[in-house]
C-alpha atoms as a PDB file:
ATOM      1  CA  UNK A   1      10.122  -5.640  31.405  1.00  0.00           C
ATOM      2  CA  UNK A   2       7.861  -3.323  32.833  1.00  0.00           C
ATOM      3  CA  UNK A   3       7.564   0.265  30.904  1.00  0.00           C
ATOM      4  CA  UNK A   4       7.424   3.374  32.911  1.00  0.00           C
ATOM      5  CA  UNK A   5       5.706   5.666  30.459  1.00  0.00           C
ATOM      6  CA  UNK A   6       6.648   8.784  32.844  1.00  0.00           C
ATOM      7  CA  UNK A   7       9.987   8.677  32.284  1.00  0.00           C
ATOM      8  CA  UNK A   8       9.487   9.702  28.211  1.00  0.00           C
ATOM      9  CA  UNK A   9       6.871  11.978  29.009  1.00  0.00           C
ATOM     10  CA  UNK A  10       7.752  16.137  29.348  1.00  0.00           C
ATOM     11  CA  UNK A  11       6.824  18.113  31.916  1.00  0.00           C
ATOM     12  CA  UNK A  12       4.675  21.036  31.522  1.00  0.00           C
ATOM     13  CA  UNK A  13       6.885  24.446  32.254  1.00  0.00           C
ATOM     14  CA  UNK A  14       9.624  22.994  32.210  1.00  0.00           C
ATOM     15  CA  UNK A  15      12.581  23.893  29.252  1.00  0.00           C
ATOM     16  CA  UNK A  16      13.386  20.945  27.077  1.00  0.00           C
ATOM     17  CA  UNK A  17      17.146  20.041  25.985  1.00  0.00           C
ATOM     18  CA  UNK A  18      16.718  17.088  23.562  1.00  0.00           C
ATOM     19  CA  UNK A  19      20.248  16.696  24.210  1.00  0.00           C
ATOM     20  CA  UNK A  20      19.873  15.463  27.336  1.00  0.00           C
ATOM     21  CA  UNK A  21      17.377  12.785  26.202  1.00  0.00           C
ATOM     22  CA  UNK A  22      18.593   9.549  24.811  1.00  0.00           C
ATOM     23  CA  UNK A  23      17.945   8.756  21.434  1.00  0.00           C
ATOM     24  CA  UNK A  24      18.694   4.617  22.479  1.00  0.00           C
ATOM     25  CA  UNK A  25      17.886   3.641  25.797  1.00  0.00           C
ATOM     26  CA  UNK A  26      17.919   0.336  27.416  1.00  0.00           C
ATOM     27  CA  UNK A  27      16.051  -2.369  25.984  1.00  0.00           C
ATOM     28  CA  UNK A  28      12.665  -3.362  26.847  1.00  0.00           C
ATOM     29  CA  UNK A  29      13.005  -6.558  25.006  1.00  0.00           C
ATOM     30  CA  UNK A  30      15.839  -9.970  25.979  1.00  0.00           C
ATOM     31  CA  UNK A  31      14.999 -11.058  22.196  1.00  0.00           C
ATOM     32  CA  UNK A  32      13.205 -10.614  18.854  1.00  0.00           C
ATOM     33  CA  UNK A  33      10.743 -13.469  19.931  1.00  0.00           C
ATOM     34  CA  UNK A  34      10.471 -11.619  23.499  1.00  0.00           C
ATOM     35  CA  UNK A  35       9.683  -8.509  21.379  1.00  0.00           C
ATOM     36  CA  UNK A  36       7.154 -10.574  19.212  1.00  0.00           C
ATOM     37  CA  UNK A  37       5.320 -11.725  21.974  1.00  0.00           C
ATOM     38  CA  UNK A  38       5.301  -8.252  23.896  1.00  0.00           C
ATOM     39  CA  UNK A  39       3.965  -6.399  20.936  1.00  0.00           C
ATOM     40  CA  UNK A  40       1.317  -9.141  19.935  1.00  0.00           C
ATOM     41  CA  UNK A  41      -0.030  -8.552  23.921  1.00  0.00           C
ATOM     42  CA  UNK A  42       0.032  -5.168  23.402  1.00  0.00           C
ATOM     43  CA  UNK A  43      -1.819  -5.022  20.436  1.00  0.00           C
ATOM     44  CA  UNK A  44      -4.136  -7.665  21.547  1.00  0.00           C
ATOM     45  CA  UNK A  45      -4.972  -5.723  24.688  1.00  0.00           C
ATOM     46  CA  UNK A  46      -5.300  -2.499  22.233  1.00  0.00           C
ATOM     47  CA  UNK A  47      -8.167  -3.743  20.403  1.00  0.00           C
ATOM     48  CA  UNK A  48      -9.957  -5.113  23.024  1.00  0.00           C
ATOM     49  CA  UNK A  49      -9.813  -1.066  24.361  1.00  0.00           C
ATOM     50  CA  UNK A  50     -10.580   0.478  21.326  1.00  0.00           C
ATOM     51  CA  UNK A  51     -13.604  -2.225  20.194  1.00  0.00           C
ATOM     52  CA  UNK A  52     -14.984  -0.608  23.731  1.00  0.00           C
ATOM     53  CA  UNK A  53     -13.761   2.741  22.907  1.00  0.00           C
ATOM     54  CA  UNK A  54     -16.053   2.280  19.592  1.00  0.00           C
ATOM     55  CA  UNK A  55     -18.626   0.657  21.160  1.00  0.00           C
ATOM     56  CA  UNK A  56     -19.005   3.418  24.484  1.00  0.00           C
ATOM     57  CA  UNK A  57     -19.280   6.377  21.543  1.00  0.00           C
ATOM     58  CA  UNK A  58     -18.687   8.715  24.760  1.00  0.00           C
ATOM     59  CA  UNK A  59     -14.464   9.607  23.940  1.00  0.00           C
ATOM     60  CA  UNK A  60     -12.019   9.729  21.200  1.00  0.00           C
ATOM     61  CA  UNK A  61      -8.699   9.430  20.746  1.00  0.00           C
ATOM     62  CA  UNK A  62      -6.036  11.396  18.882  1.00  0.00           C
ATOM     63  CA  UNK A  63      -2.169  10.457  18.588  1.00  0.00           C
ATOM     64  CA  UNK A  64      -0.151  12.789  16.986  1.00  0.00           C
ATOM     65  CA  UNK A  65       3.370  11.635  15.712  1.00  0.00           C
ATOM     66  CA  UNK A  66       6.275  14.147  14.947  1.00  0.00           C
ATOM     67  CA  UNK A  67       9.881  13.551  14.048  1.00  0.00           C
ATOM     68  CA  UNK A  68      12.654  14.020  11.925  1.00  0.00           C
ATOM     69  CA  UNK A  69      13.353  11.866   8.516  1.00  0.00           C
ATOM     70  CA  UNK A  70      13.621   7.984   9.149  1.00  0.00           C
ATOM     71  CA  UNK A  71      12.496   8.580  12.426  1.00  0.00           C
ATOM     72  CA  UNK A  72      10.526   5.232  11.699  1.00  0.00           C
ATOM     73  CA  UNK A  73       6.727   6.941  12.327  1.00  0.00           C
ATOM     74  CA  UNK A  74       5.093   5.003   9.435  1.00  0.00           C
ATOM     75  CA  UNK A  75       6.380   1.987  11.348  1.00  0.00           C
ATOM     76  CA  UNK A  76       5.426   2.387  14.456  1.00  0.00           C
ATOM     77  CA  UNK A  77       1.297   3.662  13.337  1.00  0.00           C
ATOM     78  CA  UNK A  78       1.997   0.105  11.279  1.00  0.00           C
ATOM     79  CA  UNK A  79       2.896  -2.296  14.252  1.00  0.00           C
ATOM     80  CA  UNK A  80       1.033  -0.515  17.150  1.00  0.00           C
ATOM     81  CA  UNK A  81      -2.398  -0.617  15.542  1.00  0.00           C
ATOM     82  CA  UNK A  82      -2.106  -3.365  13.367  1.00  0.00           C
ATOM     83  CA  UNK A  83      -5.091  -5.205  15.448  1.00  0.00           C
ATOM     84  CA  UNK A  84      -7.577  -2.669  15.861  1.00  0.00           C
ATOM     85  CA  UNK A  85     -10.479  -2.487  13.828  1.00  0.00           C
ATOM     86  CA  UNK A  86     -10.145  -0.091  10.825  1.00  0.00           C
ATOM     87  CA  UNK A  87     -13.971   1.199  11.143  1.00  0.00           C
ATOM     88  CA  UNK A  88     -12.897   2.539  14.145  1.00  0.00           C
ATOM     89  CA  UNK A  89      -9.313   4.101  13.473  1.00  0.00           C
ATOM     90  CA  UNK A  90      -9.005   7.037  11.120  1.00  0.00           C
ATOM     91  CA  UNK A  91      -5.181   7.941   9.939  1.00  0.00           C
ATOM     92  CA  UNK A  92      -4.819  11.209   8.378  1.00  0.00           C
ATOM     93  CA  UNK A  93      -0.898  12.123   6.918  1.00  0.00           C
ATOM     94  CA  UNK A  94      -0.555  16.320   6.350  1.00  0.00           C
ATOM     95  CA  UNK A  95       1.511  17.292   3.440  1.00  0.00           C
ATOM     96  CA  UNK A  96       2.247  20.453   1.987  1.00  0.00           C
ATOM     97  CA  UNK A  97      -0.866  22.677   1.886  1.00  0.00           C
ATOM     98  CA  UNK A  98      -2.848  23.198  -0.803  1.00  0.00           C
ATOM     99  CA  UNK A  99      -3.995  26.597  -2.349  1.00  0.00           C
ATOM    100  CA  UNK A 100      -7.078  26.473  -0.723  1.00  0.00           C
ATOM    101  CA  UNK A 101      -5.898  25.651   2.536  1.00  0.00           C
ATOM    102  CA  UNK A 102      -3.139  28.606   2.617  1.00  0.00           C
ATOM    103  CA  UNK A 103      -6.299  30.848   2.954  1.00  0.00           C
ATOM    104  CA  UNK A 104      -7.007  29.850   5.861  1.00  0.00           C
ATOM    105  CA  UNK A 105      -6.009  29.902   9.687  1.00  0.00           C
ATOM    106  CA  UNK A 106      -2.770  27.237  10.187  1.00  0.00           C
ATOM    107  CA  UNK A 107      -5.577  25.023  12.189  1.00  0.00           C
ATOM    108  CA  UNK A 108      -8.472  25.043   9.686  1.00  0.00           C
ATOM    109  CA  UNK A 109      -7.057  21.436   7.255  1.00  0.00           C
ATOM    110  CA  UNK A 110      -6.289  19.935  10.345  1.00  0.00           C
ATOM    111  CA  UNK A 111      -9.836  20.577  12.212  1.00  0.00           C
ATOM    112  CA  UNK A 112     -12.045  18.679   9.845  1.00  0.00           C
ATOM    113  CA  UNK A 113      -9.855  15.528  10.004  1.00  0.00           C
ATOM    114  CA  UNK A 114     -10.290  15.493  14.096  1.00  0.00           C
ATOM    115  CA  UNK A 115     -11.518  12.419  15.061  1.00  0.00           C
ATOM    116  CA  UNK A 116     -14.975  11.620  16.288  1.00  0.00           C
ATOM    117  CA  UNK A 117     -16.446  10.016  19.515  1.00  0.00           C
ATOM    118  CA  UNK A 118     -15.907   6.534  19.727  1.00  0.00           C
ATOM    119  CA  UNK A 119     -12.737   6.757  17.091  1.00  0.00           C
ATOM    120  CA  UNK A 120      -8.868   6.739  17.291  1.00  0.00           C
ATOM    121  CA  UNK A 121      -7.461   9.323  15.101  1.00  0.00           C
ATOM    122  CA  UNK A 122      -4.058   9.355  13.774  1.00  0.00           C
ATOM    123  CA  UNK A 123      -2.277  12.282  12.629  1.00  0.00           C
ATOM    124  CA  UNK A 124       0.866  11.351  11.290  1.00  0.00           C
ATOM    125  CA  UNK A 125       2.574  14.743  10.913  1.00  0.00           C
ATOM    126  CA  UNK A 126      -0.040  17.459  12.100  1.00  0.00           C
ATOM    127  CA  UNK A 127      -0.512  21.426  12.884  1.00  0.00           C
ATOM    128  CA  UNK A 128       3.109  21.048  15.100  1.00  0.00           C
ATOM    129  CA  UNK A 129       4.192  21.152  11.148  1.00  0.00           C
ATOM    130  CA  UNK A 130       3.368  25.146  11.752  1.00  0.00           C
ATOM    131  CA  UNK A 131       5.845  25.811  14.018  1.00  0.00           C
ATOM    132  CA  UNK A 132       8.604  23.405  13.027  1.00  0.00           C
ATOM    133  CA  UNK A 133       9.014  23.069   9.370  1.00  0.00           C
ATOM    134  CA  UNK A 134       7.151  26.591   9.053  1.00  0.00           C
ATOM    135  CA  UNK A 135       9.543  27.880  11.535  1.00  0.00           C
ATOM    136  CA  UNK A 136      12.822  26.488   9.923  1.00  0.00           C
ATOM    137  CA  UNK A 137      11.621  27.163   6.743  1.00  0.00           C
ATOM    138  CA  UNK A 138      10.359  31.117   7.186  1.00  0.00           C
ATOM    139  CA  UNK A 139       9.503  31.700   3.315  1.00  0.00           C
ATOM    140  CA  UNK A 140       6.656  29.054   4.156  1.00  0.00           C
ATOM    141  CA  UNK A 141       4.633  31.980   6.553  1.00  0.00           C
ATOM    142  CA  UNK A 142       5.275  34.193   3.965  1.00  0.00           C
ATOM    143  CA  UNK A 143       3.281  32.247   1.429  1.00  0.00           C
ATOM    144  CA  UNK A 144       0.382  32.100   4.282  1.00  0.00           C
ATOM    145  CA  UNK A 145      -0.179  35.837   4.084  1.00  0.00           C
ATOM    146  CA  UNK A 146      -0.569  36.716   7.701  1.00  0.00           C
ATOM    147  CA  UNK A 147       0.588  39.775   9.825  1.00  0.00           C
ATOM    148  CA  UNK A 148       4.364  39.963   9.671  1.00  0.00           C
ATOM    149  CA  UNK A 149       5.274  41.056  13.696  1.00  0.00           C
ATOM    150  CA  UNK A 150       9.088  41.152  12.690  1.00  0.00           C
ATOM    151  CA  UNK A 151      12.184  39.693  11.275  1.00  0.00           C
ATOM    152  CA  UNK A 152      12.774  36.890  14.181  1.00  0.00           C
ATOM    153  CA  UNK A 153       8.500  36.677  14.123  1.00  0.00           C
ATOM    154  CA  UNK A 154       8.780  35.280  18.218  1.00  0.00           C
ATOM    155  CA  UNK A 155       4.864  36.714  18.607  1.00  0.00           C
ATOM    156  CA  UNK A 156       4.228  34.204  15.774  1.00  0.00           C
ATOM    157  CA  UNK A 157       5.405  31.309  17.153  1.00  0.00           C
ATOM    158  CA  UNK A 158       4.147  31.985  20.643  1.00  0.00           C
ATOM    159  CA  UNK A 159       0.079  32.944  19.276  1.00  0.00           C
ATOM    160  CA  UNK A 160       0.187  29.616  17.325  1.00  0.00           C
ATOM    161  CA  UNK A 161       2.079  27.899  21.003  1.00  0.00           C
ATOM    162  CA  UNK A 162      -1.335  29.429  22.427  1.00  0.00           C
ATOM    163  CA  UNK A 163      -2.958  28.245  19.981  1.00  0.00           C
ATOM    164  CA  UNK A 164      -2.465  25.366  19.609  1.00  0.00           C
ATOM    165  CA  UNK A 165      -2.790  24.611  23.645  1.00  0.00           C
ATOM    166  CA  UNK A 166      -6.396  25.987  23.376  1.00  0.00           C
ATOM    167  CA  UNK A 167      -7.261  23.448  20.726  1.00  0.00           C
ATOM    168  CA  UNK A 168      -5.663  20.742  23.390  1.00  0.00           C
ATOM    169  CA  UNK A 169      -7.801  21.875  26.176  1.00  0.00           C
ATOM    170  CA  UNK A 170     -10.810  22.436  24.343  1.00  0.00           C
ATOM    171  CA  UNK A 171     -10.986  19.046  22.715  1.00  0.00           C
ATOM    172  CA  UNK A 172     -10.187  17.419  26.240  1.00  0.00           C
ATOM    173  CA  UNK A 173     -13.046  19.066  27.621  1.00  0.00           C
ATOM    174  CA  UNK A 174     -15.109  17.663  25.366  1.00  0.00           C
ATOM    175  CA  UNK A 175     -14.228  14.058  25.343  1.00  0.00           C
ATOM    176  CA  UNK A 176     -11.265  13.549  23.306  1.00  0.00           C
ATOM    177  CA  UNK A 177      -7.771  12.363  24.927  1.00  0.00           C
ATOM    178  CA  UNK A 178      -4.704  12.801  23.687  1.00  0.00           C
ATOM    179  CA  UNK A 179      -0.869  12.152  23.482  1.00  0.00           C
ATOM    180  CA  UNK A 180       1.759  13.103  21.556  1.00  0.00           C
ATOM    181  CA  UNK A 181       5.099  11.582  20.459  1.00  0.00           C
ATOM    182  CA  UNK A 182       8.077  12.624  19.282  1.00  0.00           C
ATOM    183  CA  UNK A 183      10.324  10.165  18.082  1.00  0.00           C
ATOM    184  CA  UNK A 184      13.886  11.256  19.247  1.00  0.00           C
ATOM    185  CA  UNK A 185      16.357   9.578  16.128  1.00  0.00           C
ATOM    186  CA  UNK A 186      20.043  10.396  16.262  1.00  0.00           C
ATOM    187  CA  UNK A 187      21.671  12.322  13.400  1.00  0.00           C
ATOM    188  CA  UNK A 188      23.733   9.365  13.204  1.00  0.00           C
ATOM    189  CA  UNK A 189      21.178   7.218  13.123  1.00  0.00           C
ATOM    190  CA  UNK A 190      19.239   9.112  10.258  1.00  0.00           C
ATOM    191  CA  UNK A 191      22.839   8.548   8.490  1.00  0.00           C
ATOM    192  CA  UNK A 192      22.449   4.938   8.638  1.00  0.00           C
ATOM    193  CA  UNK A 193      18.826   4.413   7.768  1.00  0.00           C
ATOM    194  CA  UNK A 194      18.924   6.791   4.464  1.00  0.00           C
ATOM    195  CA  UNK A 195      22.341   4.740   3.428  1.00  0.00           C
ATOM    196  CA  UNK A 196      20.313   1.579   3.596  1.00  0.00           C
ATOM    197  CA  UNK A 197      17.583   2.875   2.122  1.00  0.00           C
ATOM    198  CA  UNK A 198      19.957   3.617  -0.936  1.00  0.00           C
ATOM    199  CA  UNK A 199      21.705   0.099  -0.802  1.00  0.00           C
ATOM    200  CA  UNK A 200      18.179  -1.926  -0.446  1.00  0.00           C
ATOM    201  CA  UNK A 201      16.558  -1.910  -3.828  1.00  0.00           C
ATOM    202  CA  UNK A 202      13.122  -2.373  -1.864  1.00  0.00           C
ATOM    203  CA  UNK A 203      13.421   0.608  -0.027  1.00  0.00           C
ATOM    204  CA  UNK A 204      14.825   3.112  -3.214  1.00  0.00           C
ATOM    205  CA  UNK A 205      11.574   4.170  -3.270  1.00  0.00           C
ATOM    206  CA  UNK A 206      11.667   5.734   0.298  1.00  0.00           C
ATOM    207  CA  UNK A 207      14.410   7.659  -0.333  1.00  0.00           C
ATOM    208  CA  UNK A 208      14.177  11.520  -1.176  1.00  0.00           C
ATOM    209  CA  UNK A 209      17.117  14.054  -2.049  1.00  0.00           C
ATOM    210  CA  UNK A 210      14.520  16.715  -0.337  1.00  0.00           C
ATOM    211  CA  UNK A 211      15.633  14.779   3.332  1.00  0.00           C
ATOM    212  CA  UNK A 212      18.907  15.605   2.320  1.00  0.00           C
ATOM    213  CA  UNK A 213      18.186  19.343   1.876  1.00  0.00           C
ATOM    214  CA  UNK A 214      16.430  19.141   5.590  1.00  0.00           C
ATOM    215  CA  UNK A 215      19.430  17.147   7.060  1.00  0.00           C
ATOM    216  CA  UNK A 216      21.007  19.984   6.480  1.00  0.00           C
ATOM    217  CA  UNK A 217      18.901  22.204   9.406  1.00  0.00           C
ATOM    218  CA  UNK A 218      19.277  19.580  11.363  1.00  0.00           C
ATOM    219  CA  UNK A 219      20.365  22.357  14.858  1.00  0.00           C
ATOM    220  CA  UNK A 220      17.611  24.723  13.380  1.00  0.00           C
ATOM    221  CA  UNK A 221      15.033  21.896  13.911  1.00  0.00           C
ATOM    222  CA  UNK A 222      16.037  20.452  16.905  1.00  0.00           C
ATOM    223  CA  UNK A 223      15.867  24.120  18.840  1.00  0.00           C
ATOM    224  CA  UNK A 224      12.512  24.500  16.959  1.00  0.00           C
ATOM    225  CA  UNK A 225      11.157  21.267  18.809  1.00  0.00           C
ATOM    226  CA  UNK A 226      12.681  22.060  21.879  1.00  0.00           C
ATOM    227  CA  UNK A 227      10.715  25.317  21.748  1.00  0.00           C
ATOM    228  CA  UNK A 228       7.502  23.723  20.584  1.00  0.00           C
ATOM    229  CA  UNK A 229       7.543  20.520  23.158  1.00  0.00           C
ATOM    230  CA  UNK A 230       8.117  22.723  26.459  1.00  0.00           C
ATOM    231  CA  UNK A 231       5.034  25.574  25.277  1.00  0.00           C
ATOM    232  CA  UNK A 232       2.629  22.932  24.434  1.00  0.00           C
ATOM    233  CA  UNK A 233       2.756  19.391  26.965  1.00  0.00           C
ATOM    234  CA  UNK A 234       0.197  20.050  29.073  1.00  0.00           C
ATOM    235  CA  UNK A 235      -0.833  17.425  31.688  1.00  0.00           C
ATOM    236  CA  UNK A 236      -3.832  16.692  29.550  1.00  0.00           C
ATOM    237  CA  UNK A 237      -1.916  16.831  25.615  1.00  0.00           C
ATOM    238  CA  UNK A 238       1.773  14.872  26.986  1.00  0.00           C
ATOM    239  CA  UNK A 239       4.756  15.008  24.575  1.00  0.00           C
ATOM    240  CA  UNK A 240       6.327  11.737  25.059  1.00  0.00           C
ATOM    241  CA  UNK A 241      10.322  11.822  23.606  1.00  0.00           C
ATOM    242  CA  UNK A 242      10.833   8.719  22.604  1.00  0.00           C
ATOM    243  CA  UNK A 243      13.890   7.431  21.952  1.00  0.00           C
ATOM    244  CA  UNK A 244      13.965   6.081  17.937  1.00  0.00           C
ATOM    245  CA  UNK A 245      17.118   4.405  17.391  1.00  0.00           C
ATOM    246  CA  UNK A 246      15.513   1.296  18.934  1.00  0.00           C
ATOM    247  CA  UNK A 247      12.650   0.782  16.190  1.00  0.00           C
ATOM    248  CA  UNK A 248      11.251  -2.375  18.564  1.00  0.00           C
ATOM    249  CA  UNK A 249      11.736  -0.387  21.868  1.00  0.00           C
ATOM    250  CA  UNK A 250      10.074   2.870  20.338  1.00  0.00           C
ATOM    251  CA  UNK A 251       6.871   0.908  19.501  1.00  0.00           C
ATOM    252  CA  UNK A 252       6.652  -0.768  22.814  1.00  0.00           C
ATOM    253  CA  UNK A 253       7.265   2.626  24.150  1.00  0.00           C
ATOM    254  CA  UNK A 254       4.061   3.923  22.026  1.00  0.00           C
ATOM    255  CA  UNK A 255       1.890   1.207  22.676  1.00  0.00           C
ATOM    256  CA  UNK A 256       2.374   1.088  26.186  1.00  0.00           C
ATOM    257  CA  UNK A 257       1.362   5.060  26.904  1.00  0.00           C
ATOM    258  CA  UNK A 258      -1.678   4.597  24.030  1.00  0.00           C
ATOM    259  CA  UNK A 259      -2.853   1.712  26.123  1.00  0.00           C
ATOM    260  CA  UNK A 260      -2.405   3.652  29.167  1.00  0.00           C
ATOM    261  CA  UNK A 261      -4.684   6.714  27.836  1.00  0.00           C
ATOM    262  CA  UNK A 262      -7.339   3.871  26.879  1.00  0.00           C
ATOM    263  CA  UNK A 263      -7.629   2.445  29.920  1.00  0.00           C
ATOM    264  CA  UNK A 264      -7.795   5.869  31.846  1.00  0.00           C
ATOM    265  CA  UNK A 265     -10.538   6.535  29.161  1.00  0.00           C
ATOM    266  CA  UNK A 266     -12.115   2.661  30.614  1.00  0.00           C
ATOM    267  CA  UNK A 267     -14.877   2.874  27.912  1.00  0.00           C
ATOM    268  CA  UNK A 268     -17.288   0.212  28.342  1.00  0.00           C
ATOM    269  CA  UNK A 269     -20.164  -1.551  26.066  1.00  0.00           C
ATOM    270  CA  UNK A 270     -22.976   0.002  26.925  1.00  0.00           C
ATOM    271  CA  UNK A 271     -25.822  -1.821  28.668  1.00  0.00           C
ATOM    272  CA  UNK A 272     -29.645  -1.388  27.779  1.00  0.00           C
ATOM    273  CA  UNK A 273     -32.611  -0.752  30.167  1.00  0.00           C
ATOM    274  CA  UNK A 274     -35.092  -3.336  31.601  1.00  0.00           C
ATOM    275  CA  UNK A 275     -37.577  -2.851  28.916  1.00  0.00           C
ATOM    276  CA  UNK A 276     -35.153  -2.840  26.332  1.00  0.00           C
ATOM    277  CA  UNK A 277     -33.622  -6.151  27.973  1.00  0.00           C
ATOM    278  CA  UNK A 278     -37.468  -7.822  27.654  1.00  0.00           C
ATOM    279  CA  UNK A 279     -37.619  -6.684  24.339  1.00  0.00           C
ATOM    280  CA  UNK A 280     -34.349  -8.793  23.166  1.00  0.00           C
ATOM    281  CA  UNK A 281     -35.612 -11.722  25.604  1.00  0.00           C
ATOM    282  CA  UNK A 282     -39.247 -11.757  23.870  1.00  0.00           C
ATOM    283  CA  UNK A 283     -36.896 -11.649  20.506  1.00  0.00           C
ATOM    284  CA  UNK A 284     -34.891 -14.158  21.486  1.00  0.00           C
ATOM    285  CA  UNK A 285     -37.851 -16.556  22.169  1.00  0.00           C
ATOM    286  CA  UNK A 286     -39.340 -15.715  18.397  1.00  0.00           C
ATOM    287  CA  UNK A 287     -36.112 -16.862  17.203  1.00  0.00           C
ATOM    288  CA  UNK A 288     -35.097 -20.310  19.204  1.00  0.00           C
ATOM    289  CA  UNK A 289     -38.841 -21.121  18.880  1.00  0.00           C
ATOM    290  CA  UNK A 290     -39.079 -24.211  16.792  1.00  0.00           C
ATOM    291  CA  UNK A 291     -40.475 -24.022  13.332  1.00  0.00           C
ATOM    292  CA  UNK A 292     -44.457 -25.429  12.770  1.00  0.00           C
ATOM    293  CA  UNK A 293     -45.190 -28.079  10.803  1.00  0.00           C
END
């Protein structure tokens, strides 16, 4: 079934009600084996891309992934990129900060770990944590030390909107392309998958009482991404909403826009000069020369 990427993406200045997005759409796949065999061309088509992404050294590639609890993130980096090359694929998972990183600006940890020409960077979980957990959670700025502009602190979350869209822009204009996704899960949903991580001994270790505690802002973070997907998608940094209920359908979803950003990137393997081309012919002779004696 063909994918029409445009229809997850958000438009730029345009409010967003996640509401009015599914959180299960229609299924991409007739089967699991139709689903196998979808993914496996996906992925084989992926690092095809990116061994010419790598190769080209001109672009790079950053994919940030946001979303609520059990939103299945870890999953989807898992399947989608489980054929490219790891020299040339960088995933980078943002935590709490440290000391040393509450000194600085909100961008600063996040900076170094940008990827570099010829890479694809992951950032599962990124500086969107600023104005989403940050924002829910408002003893978290505190602990950052900046200006206080107020109780509600709306000039806060608008500067770091700003931002954050200058970052976008700036690493677009130099060569690195990027899309983001936000992996739309149902409450209900969320319900299911932390009751089943509680009944599966295997997955006991997944669970945490702390997504509990966060369940429990569950309105406060869905106006918070609302907020921070309509100030930031910009025709060159895309949110894509992607509907997470599905697992499968979310990570054909994903690998069909990241393939779509690859080949508008259409790196190719770069091709040497005449002399250079002599050189490897004259080579080439030295070694298919038979041995004397």
């Amino acid at each position: 079934m063909k994918i029409n990427t445009g229809d997850f993406r958000a438009a730029p200045g345009k409010p967003v009600r996640l509401g009015d997005w599914p959180t299960k759409g229609k299924p991409l796949y007739r089967s699991k084996a139709d689903y196998a065999r979808a993914i496996e061309d996906h992925v084989q088509r992926l690092s095809s891309l990116q061994d010419r992404l790598y190769a080209s050294n001109s672009h790079a590639v950053l994919l940030i992934f946001q979303a609520m609890d059990a939103a299945g993130k870890d999953g989807a980096i898992k399947h989608v990129m489980s054929g490219v090359n790891p020299q040339g694929c960088q995933v980078h998972s943002f935590k709490h900060p440290s000391a040393a990183e509450l000194e600085h600006d909100f961008l600063w940890r996040t900076t170094a770990c940008l990827p570099e020409r010829g890479q694809i960077g992951i950032f599962n979980r990124s500086y969107y944590e600023e104005v989403l957990i940050v924002r829910v959670h408002r003893g978290i700025l505190a602990s950052e030390a900046i200006p206080s502009d107020g109780p509600e602190g709306r000039a806060t979350w608008e500067g770091r909107y700003r931002s954050i869209v200058d970052l976008e822009s700036h690493l677009h204009r130099n060569g690195t392309r990027i899309a983001k996704f936000f992996l739309h899960l149902s409450k209900g949903e969320q319900r299911r998958r932390f009751v089943d991580r509680i009944d599966d001994p295997s997955k006991n270790w997944k669970f945490s009482e702390a997504d509990i505690a966060e369940r429990r802002h569950w309105k406060q973070y869905m106006a918070a991404y609302e907020d921070c997907i309509a100030a930031t998608t910009t025709a060159h940094a895309p949110w894509h909403i992607v509907p997470a209920d599905d697992k499968p359908n979310a990570r054909l979803i994903i690998s069909q826009v990241v393939l779509e950003l690859l080949e508008g990137i259409d790196p190719h393997y770069p091709r040497v000069g005449k002399q250079k081309h002599r050189e490897l012919l004259e080579i080439r002779r030295g070694l298919t020369r038979p041995r004397e004696g």
